[in-house]
N, C-alpha and C. Protein backbone atom coordinates (compact mmCIF):
# COMPACT_ATOMS: atom_id res chain seq x y z
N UNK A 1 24.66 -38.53 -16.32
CA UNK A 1 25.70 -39.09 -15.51
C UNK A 1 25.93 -38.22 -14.27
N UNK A 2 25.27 -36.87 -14.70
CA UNK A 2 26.03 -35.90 -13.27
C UNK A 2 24.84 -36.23 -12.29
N UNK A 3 23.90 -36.30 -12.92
CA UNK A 3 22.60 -36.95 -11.92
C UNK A 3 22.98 -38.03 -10.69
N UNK A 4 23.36 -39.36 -11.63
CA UNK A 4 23.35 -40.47 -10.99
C UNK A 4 24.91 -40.11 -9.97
N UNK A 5 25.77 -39.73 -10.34
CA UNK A 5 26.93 -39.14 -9.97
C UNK A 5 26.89 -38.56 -8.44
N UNK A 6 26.20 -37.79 -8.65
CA UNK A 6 25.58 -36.49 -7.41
C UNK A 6 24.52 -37.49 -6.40
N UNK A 7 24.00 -38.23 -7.01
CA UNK A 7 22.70 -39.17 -5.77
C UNK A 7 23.63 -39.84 -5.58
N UNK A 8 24.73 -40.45 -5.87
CA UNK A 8 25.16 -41.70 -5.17
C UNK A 8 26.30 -40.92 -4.05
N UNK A 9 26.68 -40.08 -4.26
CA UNK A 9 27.37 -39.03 -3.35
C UNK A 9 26.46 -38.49 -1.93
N UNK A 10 25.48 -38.20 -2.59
CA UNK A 10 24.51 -37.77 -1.51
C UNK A 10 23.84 -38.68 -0.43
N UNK A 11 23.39 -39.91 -1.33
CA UNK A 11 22.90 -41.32 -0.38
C UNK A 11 24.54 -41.47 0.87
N UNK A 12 25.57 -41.58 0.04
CA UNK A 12 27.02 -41.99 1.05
C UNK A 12 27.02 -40.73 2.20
N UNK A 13 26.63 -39.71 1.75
CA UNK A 13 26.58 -38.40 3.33
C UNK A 13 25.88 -38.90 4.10
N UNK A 14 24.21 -39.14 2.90
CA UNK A 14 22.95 -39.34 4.02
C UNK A 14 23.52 -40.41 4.66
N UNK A 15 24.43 -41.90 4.74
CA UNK A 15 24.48 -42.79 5.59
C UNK A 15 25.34 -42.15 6.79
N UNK A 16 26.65 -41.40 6.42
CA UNK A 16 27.06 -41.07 7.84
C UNK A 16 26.82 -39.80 8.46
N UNK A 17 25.88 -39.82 8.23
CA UNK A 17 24.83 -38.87 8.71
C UNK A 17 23.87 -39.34 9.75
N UNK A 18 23.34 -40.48 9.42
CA UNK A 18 22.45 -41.92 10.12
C UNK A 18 23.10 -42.94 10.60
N UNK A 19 24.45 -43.24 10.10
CA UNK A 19 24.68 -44.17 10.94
C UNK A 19 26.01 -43.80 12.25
N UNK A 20 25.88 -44.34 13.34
CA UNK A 20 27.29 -43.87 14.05
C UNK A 20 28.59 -44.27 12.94
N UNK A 21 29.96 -43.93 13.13
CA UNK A 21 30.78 -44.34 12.67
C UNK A 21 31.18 -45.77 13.17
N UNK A 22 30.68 -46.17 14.65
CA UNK A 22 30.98 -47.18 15.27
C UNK A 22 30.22 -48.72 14.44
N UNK A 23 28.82 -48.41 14.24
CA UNK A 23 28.07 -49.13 13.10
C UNK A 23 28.55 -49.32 11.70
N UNK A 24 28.55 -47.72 11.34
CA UNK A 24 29.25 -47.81 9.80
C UNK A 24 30.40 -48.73 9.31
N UNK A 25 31.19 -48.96 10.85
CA UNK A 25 32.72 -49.81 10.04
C UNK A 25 32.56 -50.94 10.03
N UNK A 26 31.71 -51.65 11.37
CA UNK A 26 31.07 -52.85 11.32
C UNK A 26 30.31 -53.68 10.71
N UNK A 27 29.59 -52.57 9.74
CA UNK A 27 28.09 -53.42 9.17
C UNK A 27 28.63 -53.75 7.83
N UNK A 28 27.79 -54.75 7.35
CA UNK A 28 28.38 -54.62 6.21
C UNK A 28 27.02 -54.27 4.92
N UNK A 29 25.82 -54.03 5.49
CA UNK A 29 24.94 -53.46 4.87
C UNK A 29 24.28 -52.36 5.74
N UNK A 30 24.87 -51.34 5.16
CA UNK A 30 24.81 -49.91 5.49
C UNK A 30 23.50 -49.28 5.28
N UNK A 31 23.27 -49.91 4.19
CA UNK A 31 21.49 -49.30 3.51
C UNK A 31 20.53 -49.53 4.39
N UNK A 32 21.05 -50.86 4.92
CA UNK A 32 19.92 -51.45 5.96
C UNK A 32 19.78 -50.55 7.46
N UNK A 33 21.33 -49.86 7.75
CA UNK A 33 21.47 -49.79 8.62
C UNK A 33 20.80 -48.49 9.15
N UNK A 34 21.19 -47.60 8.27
CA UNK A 34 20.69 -46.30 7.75
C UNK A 34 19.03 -46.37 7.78
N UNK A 35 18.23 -47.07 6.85
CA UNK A 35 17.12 -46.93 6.91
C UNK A 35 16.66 -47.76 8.21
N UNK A 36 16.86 -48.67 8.80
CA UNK A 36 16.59 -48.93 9.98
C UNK A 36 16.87 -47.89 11.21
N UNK A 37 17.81 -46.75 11.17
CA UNK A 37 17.91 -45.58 12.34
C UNK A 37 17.35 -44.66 11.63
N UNK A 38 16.59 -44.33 10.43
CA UNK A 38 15.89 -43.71 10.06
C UNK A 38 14.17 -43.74 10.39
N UNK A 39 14.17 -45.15 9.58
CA UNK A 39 12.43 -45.36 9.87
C UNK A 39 12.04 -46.44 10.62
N UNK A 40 12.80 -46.67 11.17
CA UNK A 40 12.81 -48.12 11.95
C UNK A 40 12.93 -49.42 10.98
N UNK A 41 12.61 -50.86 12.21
CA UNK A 41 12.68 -52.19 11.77
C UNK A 41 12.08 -52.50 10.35
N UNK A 42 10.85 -52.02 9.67
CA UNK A 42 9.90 -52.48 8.74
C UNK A 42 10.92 -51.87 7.58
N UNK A 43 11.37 -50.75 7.63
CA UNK A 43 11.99 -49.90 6.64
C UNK A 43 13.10 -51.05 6.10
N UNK A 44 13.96 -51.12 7.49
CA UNK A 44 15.07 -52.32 6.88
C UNK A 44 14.82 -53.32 6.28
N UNK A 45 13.65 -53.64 6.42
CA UNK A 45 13.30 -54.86 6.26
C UNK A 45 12.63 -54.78 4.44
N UNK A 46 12.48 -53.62 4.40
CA UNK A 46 11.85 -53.60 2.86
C UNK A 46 13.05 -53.31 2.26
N UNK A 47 14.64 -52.18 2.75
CA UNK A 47 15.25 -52.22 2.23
C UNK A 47 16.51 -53.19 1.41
N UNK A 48 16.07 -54.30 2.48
CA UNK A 48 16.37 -55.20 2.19
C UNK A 48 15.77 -56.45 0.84
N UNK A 49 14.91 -56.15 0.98
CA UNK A 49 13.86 -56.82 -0.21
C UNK A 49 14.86 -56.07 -1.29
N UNK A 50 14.13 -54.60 -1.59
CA UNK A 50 14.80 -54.11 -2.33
C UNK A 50 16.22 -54.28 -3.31
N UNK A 51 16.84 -54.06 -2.38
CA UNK A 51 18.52 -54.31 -2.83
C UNK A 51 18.48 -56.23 -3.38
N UNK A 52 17.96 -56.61 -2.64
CA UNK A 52 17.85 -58.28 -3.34
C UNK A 52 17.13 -58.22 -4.89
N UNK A 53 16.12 -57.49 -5.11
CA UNK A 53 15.74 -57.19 -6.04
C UNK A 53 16.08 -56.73 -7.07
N UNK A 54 17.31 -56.01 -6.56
CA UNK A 54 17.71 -54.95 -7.45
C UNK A 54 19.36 -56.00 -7.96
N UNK A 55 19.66 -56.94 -7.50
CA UNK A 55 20.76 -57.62 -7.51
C UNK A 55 20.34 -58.71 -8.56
N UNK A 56 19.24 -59.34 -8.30
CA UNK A 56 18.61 -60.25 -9.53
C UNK A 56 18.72 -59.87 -10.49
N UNK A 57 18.20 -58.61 -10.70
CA UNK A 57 17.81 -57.86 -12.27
C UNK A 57 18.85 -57.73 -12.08
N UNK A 58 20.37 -57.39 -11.52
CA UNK A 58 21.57 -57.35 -12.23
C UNK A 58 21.96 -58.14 -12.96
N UNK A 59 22.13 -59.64 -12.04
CA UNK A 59 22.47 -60.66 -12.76
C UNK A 59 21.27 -61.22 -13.75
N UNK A 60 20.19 -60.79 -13.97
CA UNK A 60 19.32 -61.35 -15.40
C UNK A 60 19.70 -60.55 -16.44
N UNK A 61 20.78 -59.27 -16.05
CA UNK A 61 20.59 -58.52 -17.67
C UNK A 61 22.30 -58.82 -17.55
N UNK A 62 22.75 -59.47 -16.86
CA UNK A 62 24.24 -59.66 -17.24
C UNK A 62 24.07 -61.13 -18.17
N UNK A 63 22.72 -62.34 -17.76
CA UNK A 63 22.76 -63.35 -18.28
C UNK A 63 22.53 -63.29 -19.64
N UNK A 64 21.65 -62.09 -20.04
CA UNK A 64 20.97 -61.67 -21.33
C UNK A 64 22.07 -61.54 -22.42
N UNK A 65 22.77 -60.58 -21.75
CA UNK A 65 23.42 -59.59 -22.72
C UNK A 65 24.93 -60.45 -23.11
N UNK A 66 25.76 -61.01 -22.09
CA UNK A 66 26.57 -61.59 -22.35
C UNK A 66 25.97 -62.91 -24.27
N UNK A 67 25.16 -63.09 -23.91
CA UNK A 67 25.31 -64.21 -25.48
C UNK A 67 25.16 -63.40 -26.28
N UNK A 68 24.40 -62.18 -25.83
CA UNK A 68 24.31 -61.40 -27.66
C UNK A 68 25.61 -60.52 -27.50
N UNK A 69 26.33 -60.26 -26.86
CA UNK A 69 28.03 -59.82 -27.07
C UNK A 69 28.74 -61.20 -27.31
N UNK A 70 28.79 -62.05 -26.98
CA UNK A 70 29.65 -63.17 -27.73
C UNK A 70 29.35 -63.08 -28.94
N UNK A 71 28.08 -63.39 -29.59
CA UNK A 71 27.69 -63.56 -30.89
C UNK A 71 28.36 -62.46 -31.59
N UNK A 72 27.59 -61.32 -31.01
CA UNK A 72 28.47 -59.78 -31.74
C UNK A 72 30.02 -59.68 -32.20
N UNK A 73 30.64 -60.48 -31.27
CA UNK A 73 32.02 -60.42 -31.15
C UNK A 73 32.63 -61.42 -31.63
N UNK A 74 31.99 -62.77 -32.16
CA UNK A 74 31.80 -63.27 -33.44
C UNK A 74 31.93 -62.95 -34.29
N UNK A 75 31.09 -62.46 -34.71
CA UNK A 75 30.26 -62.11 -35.87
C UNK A 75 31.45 -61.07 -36.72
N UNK A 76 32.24 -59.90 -35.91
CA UNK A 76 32.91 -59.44 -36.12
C UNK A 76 34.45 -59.90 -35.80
N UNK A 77 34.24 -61.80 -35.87
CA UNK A 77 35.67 -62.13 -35.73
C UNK A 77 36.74 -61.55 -34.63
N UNK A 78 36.04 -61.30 -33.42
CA UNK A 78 36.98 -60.86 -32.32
C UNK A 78 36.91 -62.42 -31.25
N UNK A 79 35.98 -63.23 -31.54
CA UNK A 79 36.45 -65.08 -31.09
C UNK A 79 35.90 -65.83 -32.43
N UNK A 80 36.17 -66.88 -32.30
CA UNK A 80 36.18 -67.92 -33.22
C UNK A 80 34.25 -67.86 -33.53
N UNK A 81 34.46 -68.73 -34.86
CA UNK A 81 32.78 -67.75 -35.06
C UNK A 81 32.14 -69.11 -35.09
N UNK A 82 32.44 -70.19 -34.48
CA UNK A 82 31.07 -71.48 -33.55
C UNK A 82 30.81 -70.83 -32.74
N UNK A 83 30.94 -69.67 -31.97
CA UNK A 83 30.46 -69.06 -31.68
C UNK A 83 29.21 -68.23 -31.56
N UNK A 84 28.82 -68.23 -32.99
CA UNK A 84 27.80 -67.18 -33.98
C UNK A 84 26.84 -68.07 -33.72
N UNK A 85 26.70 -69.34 -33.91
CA UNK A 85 26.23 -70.47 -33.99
C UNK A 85 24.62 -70.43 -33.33
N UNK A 86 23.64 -70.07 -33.97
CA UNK A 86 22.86 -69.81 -32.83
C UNK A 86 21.50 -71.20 -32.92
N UNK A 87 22.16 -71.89 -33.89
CA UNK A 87 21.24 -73.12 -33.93
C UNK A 87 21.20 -73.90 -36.09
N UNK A 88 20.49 -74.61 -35.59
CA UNK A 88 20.81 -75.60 -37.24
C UNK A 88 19.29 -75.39 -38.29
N UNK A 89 19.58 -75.41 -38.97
CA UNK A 89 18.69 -75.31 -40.06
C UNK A 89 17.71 -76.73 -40.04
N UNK A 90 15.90 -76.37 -39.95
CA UNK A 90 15.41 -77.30 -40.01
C UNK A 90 15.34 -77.77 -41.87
N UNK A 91 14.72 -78.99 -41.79
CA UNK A 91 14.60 -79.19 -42.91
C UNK A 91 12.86 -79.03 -43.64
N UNK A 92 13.45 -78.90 -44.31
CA UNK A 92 11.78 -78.48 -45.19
C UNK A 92 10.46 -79.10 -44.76
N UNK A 93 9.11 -78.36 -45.07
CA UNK A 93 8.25 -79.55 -44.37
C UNK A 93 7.94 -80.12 -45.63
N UNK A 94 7.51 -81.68 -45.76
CA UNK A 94 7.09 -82.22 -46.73
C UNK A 94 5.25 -82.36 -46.72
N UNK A 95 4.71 -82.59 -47.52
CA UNK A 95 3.72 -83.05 -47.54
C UNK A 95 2.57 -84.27 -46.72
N UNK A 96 3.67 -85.10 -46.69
CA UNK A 96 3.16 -86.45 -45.89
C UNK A 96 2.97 -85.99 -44.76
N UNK A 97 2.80 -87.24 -44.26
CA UNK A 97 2.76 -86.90 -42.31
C UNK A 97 4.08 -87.61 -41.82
N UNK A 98 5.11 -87.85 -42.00
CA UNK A 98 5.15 -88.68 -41.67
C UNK A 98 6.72 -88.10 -40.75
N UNK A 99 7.21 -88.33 -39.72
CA UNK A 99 8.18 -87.53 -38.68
C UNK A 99 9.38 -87.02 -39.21
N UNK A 100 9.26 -85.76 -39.33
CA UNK A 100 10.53 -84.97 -39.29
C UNK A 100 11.38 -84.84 -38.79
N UNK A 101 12.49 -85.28 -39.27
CA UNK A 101 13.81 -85.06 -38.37
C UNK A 101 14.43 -83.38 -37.87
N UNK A 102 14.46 -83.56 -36.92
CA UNK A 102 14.79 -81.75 -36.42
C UNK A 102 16.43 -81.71 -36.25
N UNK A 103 16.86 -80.70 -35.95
CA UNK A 103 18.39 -80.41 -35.93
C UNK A 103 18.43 -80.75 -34.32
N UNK A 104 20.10 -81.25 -34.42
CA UNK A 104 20.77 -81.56 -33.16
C UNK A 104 19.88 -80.66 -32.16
N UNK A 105 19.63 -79.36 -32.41
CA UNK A 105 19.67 -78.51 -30.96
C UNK A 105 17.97 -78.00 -30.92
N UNK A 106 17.55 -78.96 -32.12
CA UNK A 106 15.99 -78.53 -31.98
C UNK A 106 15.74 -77.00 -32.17
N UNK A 107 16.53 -76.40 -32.34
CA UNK A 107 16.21 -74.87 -32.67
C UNK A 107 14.72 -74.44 -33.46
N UNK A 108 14.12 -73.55 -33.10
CA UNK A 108 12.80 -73.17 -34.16
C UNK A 108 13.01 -72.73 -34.86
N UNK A 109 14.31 -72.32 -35.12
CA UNK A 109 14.45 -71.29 -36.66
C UNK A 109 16.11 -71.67 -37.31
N UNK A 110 15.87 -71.47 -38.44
CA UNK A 110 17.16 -71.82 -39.17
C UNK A 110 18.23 -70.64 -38.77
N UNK A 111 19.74 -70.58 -38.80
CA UNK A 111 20.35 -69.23 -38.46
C UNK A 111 20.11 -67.87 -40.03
N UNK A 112 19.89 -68.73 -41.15
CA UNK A 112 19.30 -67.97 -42.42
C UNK A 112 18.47 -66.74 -41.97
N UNK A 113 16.98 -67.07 -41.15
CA UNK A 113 16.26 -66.93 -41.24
C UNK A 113 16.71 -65.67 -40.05
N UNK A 114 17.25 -65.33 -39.47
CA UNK A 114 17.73 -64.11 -38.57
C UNK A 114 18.09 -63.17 -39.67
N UNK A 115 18.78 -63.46 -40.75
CA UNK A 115 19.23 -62.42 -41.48
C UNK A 115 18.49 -61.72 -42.39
């Protein structure tokens, strides 16, 4: 923590360090602004990629994690537990051929079968 702590302190010098204060109050992406009076146009331009990049994977591990904390928080009765619910039990296969009825939500696995 004192790591990440100390770089994010240090990146905020390095910007007003690079950027005028006149820029700094104006912009509203600083990273860009900074590495563009640093390494020029191409720099901004990747730093920009970057930070978009880095904003996705935020929101894909916020999309992730949120259902397996609902469930969790289920599970341990801190919300209502349809909650837990993570799909319906298929029914057995039979022998014949002949079409199986699947659960409402089509799930591949029974919720049994997690435990």
């Amino acid at each position: 923590m004192v790591v990440v702590l100390s770089s994010f302190e240090l990146v905020n010098v390095a910007y007003y360090i690079l950027v005028p204060w006149s820029k700094l109050s104006s912009n509203n992406a600083v990273a860009v602004a900074a590495a563009t009076s640093l390494l020029g146009r191409p720099a901004g331009i990747i730093v920009t990629i970057l930070v978009a990049v880095s904003c996705a994977g935020s929101i894909t591990s916020n999309i992730f994690s949120v259902g397996r904390l609902t469930i969790a928080a289920s599970q341990r009765h801190y919300l209502p537990s349809f909650f837990s619910r993570r799909g319906l039990s298929i029914p057995p296969q039979t022998q014949s051929n002949e079409r199986q009825i699947l659960s409402k939500l089509d799930a591949p696995m029974s919720v049994e079968s997690y435990f």
